[in-house]
N, C-alpha and C. Protein backbone atom coordinates (compact mmCIF):
# COMPACT_ATOMS: atom_id res chain seq x y z
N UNK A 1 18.06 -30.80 -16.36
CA UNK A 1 17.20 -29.66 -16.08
C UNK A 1 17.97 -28.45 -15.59
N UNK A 2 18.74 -28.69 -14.67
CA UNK A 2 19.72 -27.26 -14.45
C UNK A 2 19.23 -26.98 -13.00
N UNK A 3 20.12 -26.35 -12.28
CA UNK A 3 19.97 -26.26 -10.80
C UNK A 3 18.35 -24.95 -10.69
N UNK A 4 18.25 -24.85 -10.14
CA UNK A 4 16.67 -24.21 -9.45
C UNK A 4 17.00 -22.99 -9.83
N UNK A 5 17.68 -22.53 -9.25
CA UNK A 5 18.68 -20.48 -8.67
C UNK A 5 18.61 -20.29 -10.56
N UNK A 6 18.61 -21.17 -11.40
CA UNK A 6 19.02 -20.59 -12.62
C UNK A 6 20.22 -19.44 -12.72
N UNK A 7 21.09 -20.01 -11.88
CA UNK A 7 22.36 -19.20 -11.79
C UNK A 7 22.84 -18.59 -12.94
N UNK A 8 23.02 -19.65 -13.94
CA UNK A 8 23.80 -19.39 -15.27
C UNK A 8 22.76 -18.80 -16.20
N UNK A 9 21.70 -18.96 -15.66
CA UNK A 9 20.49 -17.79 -16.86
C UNK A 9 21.13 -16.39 -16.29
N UNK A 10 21.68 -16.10 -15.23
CA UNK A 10 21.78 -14.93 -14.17
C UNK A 10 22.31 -13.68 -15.19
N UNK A 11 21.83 -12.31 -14.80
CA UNK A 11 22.03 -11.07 -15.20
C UNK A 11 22.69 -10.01 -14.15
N UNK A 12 23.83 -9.47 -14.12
CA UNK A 12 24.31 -9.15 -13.24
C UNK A 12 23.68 -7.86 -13.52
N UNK A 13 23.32 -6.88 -12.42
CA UNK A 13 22.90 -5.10 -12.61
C UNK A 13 23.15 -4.95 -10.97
N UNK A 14 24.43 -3.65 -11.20
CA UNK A 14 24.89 -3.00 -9.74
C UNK A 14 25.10 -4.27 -8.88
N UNK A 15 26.23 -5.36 -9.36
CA UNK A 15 27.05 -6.15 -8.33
C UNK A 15 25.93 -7.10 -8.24
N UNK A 16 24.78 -7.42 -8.52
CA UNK A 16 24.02 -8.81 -8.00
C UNK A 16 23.34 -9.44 -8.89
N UNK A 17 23.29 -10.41 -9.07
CA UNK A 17 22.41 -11.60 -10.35
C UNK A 17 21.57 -11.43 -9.89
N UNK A 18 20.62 -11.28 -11.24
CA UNK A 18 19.09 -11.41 -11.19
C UNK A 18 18.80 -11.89 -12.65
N UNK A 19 17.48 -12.94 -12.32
CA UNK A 19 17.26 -13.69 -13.68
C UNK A 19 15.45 -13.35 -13.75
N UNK A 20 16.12 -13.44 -15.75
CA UNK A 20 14.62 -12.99 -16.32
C UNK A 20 13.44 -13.47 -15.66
N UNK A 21 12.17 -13.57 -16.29
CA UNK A 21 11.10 -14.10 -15.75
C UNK A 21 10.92 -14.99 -16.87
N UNK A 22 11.13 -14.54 -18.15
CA UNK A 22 10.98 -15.60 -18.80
C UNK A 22 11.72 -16.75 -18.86
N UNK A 23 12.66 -16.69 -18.28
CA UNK A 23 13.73 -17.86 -18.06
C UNK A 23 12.96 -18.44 -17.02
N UNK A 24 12.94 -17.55 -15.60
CA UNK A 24 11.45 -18.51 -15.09
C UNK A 24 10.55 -19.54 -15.37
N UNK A 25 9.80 -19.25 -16.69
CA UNK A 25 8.93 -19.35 -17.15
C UNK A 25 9.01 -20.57 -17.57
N UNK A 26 10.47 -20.51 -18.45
CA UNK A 26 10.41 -21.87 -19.20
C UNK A 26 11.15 -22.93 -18.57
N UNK A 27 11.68 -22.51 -17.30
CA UNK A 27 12.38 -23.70 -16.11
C UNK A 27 10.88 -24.33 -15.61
N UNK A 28 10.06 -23.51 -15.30
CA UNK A 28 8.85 -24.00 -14.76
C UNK A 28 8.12 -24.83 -15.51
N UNK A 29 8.02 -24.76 -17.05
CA UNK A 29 7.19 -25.80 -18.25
C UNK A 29 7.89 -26.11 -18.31
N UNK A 30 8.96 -26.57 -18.06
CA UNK A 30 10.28 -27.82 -18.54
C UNK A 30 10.14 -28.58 -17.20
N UNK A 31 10.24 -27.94 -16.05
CA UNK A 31 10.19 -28.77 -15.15
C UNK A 31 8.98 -29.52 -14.46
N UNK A 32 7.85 -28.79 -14.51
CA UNK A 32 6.19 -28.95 -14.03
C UNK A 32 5.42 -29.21 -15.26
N UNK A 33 5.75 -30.64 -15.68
CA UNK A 33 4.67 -30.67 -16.97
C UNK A 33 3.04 -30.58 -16.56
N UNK A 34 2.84 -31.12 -15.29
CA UNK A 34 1.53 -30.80 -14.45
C UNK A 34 1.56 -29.66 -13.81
N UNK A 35 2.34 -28.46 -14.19
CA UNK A 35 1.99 -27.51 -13.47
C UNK A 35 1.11 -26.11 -13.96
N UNK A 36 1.04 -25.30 -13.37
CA UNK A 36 0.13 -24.06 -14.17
C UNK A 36 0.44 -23.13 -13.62
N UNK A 37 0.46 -21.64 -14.40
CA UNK A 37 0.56 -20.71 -13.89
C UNK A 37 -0.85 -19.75 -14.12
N UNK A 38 -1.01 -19.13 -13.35
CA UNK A 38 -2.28 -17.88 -13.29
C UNK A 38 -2.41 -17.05 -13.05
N UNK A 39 -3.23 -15.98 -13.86
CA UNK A 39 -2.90 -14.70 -13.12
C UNK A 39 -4.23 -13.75 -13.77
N UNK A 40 -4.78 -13.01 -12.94
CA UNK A 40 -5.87 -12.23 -12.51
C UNK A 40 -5.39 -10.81 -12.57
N UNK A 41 -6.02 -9.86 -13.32
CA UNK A 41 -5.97 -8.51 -12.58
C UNK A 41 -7.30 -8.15 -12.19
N UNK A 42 -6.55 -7.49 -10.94
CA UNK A 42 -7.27 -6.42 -9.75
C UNK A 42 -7.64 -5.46 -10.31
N UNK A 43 -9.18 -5.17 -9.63
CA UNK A 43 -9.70 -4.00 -9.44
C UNK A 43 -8.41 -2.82 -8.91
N UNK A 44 -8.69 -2.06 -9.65
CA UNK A 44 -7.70 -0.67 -9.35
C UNK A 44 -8.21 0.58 -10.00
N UNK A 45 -8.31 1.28 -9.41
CA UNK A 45 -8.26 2.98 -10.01
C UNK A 45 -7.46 3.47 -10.76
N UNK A 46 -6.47 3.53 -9.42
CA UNK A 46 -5.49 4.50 -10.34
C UNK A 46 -3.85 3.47 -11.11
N UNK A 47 -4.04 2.70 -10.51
CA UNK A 47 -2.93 1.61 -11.35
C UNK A 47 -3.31 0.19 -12.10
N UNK A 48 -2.41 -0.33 -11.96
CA UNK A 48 -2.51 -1.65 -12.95
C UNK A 48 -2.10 -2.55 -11.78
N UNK A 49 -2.94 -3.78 -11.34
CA UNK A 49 -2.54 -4.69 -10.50
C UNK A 49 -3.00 -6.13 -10.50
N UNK A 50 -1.84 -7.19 -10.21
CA UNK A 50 -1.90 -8.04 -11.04
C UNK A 50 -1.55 -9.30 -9.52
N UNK A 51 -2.69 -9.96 -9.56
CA UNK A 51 -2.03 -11.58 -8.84
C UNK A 51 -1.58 -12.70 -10.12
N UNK A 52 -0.62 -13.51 -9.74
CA UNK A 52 -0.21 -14.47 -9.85
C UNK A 52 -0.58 -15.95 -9.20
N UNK A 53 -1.08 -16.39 -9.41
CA UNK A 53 -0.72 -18.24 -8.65
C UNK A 53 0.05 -18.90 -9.70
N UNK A 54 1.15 -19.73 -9.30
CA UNK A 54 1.66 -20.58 -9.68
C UNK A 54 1.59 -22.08 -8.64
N UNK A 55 1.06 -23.08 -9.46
CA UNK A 55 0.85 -24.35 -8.90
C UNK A 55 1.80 -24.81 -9.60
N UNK A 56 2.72 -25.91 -9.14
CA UNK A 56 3.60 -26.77 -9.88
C UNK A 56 3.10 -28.34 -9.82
N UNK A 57 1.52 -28.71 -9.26
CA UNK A 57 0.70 -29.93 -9.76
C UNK A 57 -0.62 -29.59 -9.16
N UNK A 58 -1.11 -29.43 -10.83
CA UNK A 58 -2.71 -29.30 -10.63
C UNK A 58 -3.47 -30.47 -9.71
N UNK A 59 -2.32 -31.58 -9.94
CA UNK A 59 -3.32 -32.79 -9.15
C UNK A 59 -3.05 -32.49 -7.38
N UNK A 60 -2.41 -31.01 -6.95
CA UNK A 60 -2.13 -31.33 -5.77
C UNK A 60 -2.27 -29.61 -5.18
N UNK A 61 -3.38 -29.22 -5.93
CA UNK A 61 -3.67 -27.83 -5.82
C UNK A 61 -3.49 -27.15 -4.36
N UNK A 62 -3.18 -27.60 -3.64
CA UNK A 62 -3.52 -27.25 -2.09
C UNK A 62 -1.96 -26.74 -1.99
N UNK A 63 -1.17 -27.13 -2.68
CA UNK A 63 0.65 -26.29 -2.97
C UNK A 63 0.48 -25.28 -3.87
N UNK A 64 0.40 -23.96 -3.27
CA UNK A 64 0.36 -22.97 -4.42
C UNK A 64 1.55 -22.00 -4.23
N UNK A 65 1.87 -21.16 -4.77
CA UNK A 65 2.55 -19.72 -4.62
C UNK A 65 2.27 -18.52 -5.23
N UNK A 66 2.27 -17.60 -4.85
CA UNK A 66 1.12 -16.34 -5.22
C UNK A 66 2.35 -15.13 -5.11
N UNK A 67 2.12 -14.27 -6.25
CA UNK A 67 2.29 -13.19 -6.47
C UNK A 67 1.72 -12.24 -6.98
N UNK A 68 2.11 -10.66 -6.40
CA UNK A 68 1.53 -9.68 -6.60
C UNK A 68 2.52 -8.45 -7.88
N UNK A 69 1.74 -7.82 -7.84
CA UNK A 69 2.87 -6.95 -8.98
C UNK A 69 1.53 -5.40 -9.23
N UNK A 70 1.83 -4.20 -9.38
CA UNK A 70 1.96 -3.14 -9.75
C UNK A 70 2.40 -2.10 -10.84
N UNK A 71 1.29 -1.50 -11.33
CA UNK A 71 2.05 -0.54 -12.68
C UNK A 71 1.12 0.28 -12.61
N UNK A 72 1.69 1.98 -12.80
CA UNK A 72 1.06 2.89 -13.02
C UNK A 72 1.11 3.22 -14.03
N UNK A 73 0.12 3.57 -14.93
CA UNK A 73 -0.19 3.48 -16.63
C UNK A 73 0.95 5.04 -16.58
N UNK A 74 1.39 5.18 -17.33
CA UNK A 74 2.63 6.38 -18.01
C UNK A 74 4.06 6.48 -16.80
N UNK A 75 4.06 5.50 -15.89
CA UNK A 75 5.12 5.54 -15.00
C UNK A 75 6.31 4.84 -15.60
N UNK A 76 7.27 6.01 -16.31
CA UNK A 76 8.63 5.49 -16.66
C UNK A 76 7.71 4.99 -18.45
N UNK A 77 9.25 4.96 -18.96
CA UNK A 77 9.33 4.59 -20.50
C UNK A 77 8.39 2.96 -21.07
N UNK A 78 8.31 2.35 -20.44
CA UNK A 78 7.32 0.70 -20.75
C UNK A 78 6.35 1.30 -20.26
N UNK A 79 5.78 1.97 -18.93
CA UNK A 79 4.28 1.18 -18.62
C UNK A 79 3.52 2.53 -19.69
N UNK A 80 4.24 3.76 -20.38
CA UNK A 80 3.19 4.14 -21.59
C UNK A 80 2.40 3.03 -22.39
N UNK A 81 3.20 2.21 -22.62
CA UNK A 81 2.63 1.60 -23.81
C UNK A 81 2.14 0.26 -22.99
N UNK A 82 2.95 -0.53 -22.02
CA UNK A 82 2.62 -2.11 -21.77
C UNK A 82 2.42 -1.50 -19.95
N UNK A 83 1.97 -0.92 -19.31
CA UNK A 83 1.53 -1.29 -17.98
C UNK A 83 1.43 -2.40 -17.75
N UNK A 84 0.26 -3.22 -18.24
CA UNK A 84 -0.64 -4.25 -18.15
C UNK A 84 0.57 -5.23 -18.38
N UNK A 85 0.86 -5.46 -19.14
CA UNK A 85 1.81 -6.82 -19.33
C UNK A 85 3.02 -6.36 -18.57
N UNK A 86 3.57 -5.84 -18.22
CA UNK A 86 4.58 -5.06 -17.34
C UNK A 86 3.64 -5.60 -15.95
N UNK A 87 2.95 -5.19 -15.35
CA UNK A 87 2.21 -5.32 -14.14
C UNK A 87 2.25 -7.21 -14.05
N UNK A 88 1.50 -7.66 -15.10
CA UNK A 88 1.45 -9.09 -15.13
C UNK A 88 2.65 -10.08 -15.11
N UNK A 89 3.67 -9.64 -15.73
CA UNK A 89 4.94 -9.94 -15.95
C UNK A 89 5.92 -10.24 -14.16
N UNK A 90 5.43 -9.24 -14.30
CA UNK A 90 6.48 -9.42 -12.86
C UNK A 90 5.55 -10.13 -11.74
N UNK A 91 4.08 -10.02 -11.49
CA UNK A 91 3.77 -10.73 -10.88
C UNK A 91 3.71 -12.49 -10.85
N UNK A 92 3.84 -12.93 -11.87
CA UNK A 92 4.39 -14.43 -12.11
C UNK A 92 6.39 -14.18 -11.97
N UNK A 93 6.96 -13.17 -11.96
CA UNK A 93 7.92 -13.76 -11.73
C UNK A 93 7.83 -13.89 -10.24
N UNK A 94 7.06 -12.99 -9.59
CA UNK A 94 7.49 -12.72 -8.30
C UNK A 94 6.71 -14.36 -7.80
N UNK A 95 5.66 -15.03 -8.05
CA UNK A 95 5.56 -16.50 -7.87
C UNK A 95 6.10 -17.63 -7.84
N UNK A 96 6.83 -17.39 -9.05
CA UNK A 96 7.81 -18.30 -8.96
C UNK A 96 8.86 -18.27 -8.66
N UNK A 97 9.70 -16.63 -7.66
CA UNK A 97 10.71 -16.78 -7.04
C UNK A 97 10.13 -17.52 -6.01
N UNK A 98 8.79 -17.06 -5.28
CA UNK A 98 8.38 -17.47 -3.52
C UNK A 98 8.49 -19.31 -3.79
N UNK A 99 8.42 -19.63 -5.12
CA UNK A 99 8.61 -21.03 -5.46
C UNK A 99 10.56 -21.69 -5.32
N UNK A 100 10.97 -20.45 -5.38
CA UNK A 100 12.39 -20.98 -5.05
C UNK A 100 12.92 -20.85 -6.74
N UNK A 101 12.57 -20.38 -7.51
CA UNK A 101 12.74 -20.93 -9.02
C UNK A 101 13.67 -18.95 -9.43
N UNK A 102 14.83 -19.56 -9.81
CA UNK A 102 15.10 -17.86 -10.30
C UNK A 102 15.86 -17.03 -8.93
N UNK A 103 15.85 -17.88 -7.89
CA UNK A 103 16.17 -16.89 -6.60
C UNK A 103 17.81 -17.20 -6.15
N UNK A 104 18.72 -15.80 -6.70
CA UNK A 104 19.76 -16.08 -6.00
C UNK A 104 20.59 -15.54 -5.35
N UNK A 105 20.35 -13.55 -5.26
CA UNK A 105 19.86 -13.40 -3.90
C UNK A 105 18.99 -12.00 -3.43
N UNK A 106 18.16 -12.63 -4.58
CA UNK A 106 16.86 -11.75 -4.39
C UNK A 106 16.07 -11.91 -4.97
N UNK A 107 15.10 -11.70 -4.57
CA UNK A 107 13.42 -12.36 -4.91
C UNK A 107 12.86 -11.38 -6.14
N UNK A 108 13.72 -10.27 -6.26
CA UNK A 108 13.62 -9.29 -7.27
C UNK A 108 14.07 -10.51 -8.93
N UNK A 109 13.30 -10.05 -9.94
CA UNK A 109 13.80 -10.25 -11.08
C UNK A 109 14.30 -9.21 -11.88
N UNK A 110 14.99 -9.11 -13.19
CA UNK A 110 16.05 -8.50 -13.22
C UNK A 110 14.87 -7.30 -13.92
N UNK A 111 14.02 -7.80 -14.51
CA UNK A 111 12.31 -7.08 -15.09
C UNK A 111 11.84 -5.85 -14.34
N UNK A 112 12.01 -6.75 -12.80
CA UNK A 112 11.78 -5.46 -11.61
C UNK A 112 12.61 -4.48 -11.67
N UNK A 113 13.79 -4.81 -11.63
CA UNK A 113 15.06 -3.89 -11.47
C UNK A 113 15.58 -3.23 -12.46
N UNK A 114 15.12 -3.72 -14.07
CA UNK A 114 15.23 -2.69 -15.16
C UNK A 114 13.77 -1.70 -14.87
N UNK A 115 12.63 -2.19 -14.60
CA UNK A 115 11.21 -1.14 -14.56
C UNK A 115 11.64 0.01 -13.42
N UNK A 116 12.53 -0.01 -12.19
CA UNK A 116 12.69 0.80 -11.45
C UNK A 116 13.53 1.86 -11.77
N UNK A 117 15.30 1.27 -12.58
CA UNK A 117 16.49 2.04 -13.77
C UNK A 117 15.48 2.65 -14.42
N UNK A 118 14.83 2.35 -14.97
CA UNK A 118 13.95 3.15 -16.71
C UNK A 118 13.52 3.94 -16.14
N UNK A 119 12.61 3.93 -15.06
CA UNK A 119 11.98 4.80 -14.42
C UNK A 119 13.20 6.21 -14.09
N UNK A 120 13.67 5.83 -13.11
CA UNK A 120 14.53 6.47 -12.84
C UNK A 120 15.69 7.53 -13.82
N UNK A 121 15.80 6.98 -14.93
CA UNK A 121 16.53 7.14 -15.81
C UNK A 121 15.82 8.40 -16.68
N UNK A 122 14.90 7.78 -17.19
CA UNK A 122 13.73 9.06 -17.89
C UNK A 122 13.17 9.90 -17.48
N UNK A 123 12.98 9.97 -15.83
CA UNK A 123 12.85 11.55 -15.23
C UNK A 123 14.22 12.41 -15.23
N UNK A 124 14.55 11.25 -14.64
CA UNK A 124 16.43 12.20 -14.70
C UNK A 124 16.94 13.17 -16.30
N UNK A 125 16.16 12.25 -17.36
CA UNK A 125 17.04 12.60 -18.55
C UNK A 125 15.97 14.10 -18.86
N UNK A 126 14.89 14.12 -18.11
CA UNK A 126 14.13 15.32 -18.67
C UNK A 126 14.54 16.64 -17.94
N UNK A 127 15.39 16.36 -17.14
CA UNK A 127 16.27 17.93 -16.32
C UNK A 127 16.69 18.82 -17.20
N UNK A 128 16.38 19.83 -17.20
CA UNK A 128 16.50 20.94 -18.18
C UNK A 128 17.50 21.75 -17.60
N UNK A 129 19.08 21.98 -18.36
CA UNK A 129 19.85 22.74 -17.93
C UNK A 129 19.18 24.30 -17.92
N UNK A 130 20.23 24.88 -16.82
CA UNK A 130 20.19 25.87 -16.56
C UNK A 130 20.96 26.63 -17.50
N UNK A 131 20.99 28.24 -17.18
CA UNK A 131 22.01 28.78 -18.30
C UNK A 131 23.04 29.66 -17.35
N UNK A 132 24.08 30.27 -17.85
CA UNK A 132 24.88 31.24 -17.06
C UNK A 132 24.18 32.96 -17.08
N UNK A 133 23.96 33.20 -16.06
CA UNK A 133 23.62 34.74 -15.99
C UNK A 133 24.35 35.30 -16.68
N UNK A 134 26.11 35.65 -16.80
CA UNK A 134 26.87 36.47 -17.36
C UNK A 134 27.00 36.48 -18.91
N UNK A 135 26.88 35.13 -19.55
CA UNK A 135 26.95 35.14 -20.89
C UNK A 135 25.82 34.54 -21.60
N UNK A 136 24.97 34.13 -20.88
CA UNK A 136 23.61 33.03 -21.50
C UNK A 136 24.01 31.76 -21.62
N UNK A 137 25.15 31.63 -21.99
CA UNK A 137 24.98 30.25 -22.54
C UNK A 137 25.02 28.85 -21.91
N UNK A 138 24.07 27.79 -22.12
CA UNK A 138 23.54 26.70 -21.58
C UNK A 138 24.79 25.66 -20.59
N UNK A 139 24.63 25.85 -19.58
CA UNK A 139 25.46 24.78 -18.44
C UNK A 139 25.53 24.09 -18.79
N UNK A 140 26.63 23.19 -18.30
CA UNK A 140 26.93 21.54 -18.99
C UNK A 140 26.93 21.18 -17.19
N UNK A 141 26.74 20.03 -17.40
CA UNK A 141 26.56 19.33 -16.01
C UNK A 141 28.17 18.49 -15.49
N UNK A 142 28.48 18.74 -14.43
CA UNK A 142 29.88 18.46 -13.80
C UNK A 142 29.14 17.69 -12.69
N UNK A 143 30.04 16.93 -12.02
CA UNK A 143 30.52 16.57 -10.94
C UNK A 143 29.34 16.98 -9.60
N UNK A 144 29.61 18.46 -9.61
CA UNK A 144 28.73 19.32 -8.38
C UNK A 144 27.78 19.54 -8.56
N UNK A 145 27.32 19.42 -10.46
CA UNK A 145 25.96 20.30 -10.48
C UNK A 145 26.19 20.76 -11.52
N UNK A 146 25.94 22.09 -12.09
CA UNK A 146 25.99 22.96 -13.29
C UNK A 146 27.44 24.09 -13.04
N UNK A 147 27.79 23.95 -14.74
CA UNK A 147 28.90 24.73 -14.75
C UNK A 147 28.49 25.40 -16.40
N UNK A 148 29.13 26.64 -16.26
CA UNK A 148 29.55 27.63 -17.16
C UNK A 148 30.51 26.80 -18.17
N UNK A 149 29.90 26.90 -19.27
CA UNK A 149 31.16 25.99 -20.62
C UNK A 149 32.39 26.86 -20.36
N UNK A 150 32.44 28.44 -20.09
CA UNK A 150 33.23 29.45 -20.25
C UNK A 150 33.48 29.59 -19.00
N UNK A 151 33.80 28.68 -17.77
CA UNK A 151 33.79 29.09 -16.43
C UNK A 151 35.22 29.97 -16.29
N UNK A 152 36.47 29.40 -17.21
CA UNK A 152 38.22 30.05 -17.29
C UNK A 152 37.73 31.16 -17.63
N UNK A 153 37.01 31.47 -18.43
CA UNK A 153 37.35 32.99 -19.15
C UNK A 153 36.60 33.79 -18.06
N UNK A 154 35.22 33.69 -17.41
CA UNK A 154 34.51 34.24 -16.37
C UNK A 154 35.93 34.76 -15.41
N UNK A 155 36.42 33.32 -14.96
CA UNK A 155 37.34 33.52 -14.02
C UNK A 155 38.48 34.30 -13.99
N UNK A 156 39.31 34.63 -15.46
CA UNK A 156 39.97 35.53 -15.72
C UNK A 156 39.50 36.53 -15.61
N UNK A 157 38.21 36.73 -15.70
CA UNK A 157 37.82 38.52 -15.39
C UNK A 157 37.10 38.95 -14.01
N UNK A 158 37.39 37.96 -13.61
CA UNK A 158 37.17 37.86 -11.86
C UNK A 158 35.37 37.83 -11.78
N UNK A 159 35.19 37.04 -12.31
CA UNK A 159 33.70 37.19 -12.80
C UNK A 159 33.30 35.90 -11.95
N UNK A 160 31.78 35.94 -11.42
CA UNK A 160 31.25 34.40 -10.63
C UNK A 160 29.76 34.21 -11.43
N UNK A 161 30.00 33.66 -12.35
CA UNK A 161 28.33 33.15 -12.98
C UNK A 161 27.70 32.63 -11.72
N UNK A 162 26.45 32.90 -12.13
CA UNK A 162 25.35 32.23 -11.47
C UNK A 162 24.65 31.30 -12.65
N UNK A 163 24.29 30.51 -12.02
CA UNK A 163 23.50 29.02 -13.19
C UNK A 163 22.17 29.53 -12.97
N UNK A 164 21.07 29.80 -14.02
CA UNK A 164 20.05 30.36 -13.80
C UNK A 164 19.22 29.71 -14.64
N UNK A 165 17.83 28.98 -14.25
CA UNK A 165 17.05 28.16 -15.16
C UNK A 165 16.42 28.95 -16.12
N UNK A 166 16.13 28.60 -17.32
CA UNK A 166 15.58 29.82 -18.40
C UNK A 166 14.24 29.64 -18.00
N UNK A 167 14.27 31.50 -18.00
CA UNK A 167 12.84 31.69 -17.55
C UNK A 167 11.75 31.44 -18.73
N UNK A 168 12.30 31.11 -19.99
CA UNK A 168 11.10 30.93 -21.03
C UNK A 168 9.99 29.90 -20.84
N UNK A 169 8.84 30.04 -20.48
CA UNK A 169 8.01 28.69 -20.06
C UNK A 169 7.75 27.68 -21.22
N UNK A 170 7.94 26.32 -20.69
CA UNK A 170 7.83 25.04 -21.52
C UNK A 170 6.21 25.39 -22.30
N UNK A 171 6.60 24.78 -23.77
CA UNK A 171 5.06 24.39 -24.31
C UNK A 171 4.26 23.94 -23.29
N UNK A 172 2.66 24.11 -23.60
CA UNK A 172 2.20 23.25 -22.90
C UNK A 172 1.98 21.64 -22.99
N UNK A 173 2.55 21.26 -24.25
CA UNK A 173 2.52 19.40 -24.55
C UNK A 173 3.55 19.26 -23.47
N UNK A 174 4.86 19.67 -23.35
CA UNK A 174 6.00 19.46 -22.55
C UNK A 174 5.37 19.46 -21.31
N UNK A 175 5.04 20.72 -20.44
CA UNK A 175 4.72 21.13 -19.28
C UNK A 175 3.40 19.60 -18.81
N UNK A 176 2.80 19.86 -19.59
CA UNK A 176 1.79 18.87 -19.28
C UNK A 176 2.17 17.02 -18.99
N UNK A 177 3.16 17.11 -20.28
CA UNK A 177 3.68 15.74 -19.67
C UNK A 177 5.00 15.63 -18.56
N UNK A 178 5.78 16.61 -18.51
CA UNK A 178 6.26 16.75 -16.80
C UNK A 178 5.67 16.44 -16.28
N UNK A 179 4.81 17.27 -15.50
CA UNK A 179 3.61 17.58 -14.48
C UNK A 179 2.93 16.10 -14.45
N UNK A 180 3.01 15.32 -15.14
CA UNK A 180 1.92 14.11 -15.38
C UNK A 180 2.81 12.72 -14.80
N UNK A 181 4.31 12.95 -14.65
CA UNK A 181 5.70 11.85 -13.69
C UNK A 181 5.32 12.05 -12.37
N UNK A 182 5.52 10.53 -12.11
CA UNK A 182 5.56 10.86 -10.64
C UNK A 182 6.50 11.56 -10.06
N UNK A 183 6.24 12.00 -8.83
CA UNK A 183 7.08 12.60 -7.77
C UNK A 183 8.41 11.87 -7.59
């Protein structure tokens, strides 16, 4: 069967293993032929929310482990299209870590920790360079922030660009789906 931690299923992201849920999934039906997993969504407004129970013997229901999980419908690149299974997903993994199954050293699965990157990743990628006051043309991103493609030649003429966001206003399809990311 293979040790519990599913070490060797393990996914390393930023220095720490974390394992799928579906690897979860199928340690748990390989190992709990009497066992079951379940899962309910919550009443919610404005998100997607999801319990979990995982029993590992129906004949001994009074051993359970329960997880919760969260998705805001258009938050980050997946929950456009899969909230719901995104929301559900992680709440059975998060069950069957509190089960010990998948945990090695964090109760996070690696599902969680790509939905938070994506997130993160696709607001970031919608930053709209700025441009240079002195010549127009579009900043490239450095180190500090925004730079002049032409910063040497500025500088040979003793010149100091300023990085200036173009004042042309976004469509409104664009503007509207900005405005619509979380904070």
């Amino acid at each position: 069967m293979g040790n519990k931690n599913l070490k060797d299923k393990a996914i390393e992201i930023k220095g720490k293993s974390y394992v799928l849920v579906a690897d979860r999934v199928i340690y748990f039906n390989e190992t709990y032929p009497n066992g079951c997993i379940q899962t309910e969504q919550l009443a919610s407004e404005d998100r997607v929310e999801f319990k979990a129970v995982v029993i590992p013997d129906v004949y001994k229901p009074e051993r359970f482990f329960t997880g919760h999980s969260q998705a805001v419908w258009g938050d980050g690149y997946i929950n456009k299209t899969s909230a719901l299974e995104n929301a559900e997903t992680s709440a059975v993994g998060r069950a069957l870590a509190l089960m010990g199954i998948g945990v090695i050293e964090s109760l996070a699965s690696v599902d969680e920790i790509n939905k938070a990157q994506t997130t993160e990743k696709f607001q970031n990628s919608l930053e709209i360079p700025p441009h240079c006051d002195l010549c127009g043309k579009t900043a490239i991103k450095v180190r500090w922030g925004w730079s002049c493609p032409d910063w040497k030649a500025h500088g040979e003429k003793g010149e100091k660009p300023k990085m200036v966001q173009d004042p042309k206003p976004l469509d409104e399809n664009t503007q509207n789906f900005i405005n619509s990311l979380p904070k």
